[in-house]
Protein backbone atom coordinates (compact mmCIF):
# COMPACT_ATOMS: atom_id res chain seq x y z
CA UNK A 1 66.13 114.30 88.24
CA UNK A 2 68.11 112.77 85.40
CA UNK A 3 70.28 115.74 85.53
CA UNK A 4 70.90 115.68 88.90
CA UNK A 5 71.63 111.97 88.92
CA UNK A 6 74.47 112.94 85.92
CA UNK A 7 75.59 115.94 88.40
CA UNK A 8 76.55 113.31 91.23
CA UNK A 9 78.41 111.25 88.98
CA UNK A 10 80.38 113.98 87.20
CA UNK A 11 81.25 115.20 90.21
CA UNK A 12 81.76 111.94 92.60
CA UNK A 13 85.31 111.64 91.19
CA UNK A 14 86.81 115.16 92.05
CA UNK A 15 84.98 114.85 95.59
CA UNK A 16 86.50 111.77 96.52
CA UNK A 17 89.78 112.58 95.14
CA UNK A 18 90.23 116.07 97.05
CA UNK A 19 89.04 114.40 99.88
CA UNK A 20 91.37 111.62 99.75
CA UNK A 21 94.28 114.05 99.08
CA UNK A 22 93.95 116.44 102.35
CA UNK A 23 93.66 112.92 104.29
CA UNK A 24 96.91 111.64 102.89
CA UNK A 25 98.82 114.76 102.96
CA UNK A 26 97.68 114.66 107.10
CA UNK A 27 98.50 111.16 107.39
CA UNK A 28 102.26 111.76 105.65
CA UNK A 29 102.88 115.05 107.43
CA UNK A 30 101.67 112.46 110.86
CA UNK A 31 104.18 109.63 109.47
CA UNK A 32 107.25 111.86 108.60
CA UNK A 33 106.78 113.20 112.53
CA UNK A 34 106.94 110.22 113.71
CA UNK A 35 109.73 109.13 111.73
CA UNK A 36 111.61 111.92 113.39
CA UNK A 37 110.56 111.48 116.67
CA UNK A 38 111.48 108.04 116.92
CA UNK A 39 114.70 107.93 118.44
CA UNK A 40 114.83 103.97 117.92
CA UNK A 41 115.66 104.33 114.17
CA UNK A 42 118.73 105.42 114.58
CA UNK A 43 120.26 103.02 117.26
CA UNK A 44 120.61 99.84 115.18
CA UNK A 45 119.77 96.73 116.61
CA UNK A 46 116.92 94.79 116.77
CA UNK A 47 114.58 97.60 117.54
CA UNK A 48 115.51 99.81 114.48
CA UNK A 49 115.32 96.77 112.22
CA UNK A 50 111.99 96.28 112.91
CA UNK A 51 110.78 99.88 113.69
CA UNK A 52 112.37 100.86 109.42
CA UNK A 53 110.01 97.56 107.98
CA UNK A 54 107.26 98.96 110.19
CA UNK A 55 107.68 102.49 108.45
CA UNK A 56 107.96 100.88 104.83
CA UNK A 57 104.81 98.61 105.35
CA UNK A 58 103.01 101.60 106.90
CA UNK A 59 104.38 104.15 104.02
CA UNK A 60 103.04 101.72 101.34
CA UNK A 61 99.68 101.02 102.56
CA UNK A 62 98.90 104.92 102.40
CA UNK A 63 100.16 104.35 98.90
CA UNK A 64 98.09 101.46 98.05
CA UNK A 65 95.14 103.26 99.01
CA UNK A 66 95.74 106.12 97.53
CA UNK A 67 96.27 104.25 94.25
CA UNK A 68 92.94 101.83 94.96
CA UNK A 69 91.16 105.06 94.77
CA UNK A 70 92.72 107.07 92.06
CA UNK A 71 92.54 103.80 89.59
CA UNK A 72 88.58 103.12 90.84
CA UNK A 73 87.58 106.69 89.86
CA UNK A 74 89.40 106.58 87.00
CA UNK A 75 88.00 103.91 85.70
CA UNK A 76 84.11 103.67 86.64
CA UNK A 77 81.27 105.96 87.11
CA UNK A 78 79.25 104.95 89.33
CA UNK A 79 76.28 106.66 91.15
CA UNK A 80 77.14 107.58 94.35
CA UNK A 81 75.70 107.24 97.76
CA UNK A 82 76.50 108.53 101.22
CA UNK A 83 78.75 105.91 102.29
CA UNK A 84 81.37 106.81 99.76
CA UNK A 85 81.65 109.88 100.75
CA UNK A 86 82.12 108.56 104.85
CA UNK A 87 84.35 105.61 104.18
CA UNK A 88 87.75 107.82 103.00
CA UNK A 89 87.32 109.27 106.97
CA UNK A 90 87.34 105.71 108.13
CA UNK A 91 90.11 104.90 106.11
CA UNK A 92 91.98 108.01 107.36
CA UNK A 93 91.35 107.45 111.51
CA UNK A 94 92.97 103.80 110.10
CA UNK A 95 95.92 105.41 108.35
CA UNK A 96 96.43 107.93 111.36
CA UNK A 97 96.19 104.87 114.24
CA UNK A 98 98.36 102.77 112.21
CA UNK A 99 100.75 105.21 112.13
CA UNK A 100 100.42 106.50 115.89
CA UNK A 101 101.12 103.08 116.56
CA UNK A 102 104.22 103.02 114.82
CA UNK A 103 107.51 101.46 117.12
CA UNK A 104 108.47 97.29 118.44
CA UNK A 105 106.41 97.91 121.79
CA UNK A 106 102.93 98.22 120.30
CA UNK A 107 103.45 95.81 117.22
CA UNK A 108 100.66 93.57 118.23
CA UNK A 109 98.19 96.23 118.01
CA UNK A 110 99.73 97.84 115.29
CA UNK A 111 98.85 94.30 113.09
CA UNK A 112 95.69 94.65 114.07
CA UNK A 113 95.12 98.06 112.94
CA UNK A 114 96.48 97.17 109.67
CA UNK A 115 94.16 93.69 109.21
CA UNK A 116 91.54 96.91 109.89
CA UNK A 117 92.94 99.00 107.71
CA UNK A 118 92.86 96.23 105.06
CA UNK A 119 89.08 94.88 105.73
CA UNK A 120 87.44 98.17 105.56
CA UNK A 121 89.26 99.32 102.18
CA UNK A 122 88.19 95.63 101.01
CA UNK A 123 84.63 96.22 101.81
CA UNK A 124 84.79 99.68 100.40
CA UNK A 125 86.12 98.48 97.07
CA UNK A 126 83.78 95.90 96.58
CA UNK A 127 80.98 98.27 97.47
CA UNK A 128 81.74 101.18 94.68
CA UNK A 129 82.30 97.49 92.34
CA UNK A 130 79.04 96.40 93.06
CA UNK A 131 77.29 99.99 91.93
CA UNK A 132 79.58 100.44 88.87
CA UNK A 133 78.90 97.31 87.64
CA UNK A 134 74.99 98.62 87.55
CA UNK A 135 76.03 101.99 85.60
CA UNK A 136 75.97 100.80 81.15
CA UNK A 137 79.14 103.47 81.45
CA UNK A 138 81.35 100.63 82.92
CA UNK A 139 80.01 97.61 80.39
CA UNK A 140 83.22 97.31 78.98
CA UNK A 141 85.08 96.08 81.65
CA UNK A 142 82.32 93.95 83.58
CA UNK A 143 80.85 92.40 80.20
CA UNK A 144 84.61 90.90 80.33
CA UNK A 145 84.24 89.65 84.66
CA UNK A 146 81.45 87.51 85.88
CA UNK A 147 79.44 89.14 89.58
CA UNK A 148 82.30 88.82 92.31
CA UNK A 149 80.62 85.76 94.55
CA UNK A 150 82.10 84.64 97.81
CA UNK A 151 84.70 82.19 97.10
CA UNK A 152 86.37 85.40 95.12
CA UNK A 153 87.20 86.87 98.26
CA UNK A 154 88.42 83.94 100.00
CA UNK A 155 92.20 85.18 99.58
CA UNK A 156 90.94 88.82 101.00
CA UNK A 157 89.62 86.63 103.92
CA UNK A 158 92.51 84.73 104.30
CA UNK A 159 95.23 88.29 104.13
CA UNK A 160 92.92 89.44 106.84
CA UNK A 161 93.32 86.45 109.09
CA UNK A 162 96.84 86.05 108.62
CA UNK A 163 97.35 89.84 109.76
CA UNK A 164 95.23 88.78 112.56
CA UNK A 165 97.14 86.06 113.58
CA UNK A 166 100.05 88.28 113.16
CA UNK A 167 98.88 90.53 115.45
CA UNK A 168 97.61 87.76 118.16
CA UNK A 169 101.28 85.78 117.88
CA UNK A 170 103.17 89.06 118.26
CA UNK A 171 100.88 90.19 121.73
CA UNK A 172 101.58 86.71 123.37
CA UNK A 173 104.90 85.98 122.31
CA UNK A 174 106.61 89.63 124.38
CA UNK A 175 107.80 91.27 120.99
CA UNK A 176 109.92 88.80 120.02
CA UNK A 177 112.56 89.96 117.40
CA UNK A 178 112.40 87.25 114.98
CA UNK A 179 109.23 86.81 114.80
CA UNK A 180 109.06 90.70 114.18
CA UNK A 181 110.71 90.56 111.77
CA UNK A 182 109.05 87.51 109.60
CA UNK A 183 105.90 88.76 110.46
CA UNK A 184 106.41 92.00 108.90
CA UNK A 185 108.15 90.76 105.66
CA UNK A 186 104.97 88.63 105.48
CA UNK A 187 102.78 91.90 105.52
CA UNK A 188 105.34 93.87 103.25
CA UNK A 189 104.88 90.68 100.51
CA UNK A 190 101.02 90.95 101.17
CA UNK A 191 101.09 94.51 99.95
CA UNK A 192 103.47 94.15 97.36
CA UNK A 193 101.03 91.72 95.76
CA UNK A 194 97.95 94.15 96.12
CA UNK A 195 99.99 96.33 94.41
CA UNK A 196 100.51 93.73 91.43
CA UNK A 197 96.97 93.79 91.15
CA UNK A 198 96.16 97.22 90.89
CA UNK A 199 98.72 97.14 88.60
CA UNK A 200 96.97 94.00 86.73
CA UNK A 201 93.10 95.26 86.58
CA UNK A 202 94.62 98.54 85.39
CA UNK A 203 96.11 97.44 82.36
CA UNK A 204 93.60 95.54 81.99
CA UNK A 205 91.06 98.02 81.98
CA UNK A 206 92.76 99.97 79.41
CA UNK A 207 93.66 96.63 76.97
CA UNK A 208 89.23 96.85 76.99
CA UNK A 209 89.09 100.42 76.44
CA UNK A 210 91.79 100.35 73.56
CA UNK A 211 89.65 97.82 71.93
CA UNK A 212 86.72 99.53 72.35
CA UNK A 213 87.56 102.43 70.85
């Protein structure tokens, strides 16, 4: 049993990742389609303004997940179960909707997806968190972090609603332009934050395993 147990977590990380892989190279051969067949792009305006902030936020969430993963595994061992091995589909149908629903007329929905896209890699994350801290592999970086507890997530919570709201604002208000446009610079800082804290809990992680060693 014990070697079977060592088996699943030696070979959790290439799963995932190879998984992971063939459902981002789908979703960016998807989003470079799209980019072509969107004739809006290239007529300036209003429209095109919006529809090139839409592409960047959409371009660097499949990044952002990409890296959430790659760091994670990287990281911690954990051992796995069978949701880990569902959730990168879920993530995927996100990706793929988020990106179908790329263009000014569908923004509404298109926040949406992405407050969806955001919640379920949340919930993922803290999931794998929750078994690595369990595995004495990973002791050097949660001996460092007191257990995650509710109020830790409030600003999760609170990027989710916002998105939300987005999303609600945008479907009543007729695709207004400027409003568009402030609500998608507002999504495009949200990301470039998660980013900073991949970034952050990264080094950090190594800083603890430089030391330990």
């Amino acid at each position: 049993m014990d070697k079977n147990i060592e088996r699943a977590r030696e070979l959790l990380p290439a799963i995932l990742i190879t998984v992971l892989s063939m459902i981002q190279a789908l979703a960016l051969e998807i989003y470079w389609t799209k980019a072509g067949d969107s004739v809006f792009l290239w007529q300036g305006g209003w429209e095109a303004v919006i529809g090139w902030l839409q592409m960047l936020a959409a371009f660097m969430g499949i990044l952002l997940i990409w890296l959430l993963y790659v760091s994670t595994v990287l990281r911690f061992t954990w051992l796995p179960t069978l949701e880990d091995t569902i959730v990168p589909f879920f993530i995927g149908l996100c990706e793929f909707a988020l990106i179908d629903m790329l263009g000014p007329e569908s923004l509404g929905v298109w926040f949406m997806i992405l407050a969806a896209t955001f919640a379920v890699s949340i919930i993922a994350n803290h999931m794998v968190m929750r078994r690595a801290r369990q595995d004495p592999a990973n002791a050097y970086f949660f001996d460092e972090m007191a257990p995650a507890r509710w109020r830790d997530h409030v600003r999760s919570f609170i990027v989710v609603a916002i998105l939300v709201v987005c999303g609600a604002l945008l479907g009543l208000s007729d695709s207004n332009p400027v409003l568009s446009v402030v609500a998608l610079l507002l999504a495009l800082v949200v990301l470039a934050q998660q980013f900073w804290q991949c970034h952050r809990f990264w080094m950090h992680s190594m800083e603890l395993l430089e030391q330990k060693s």
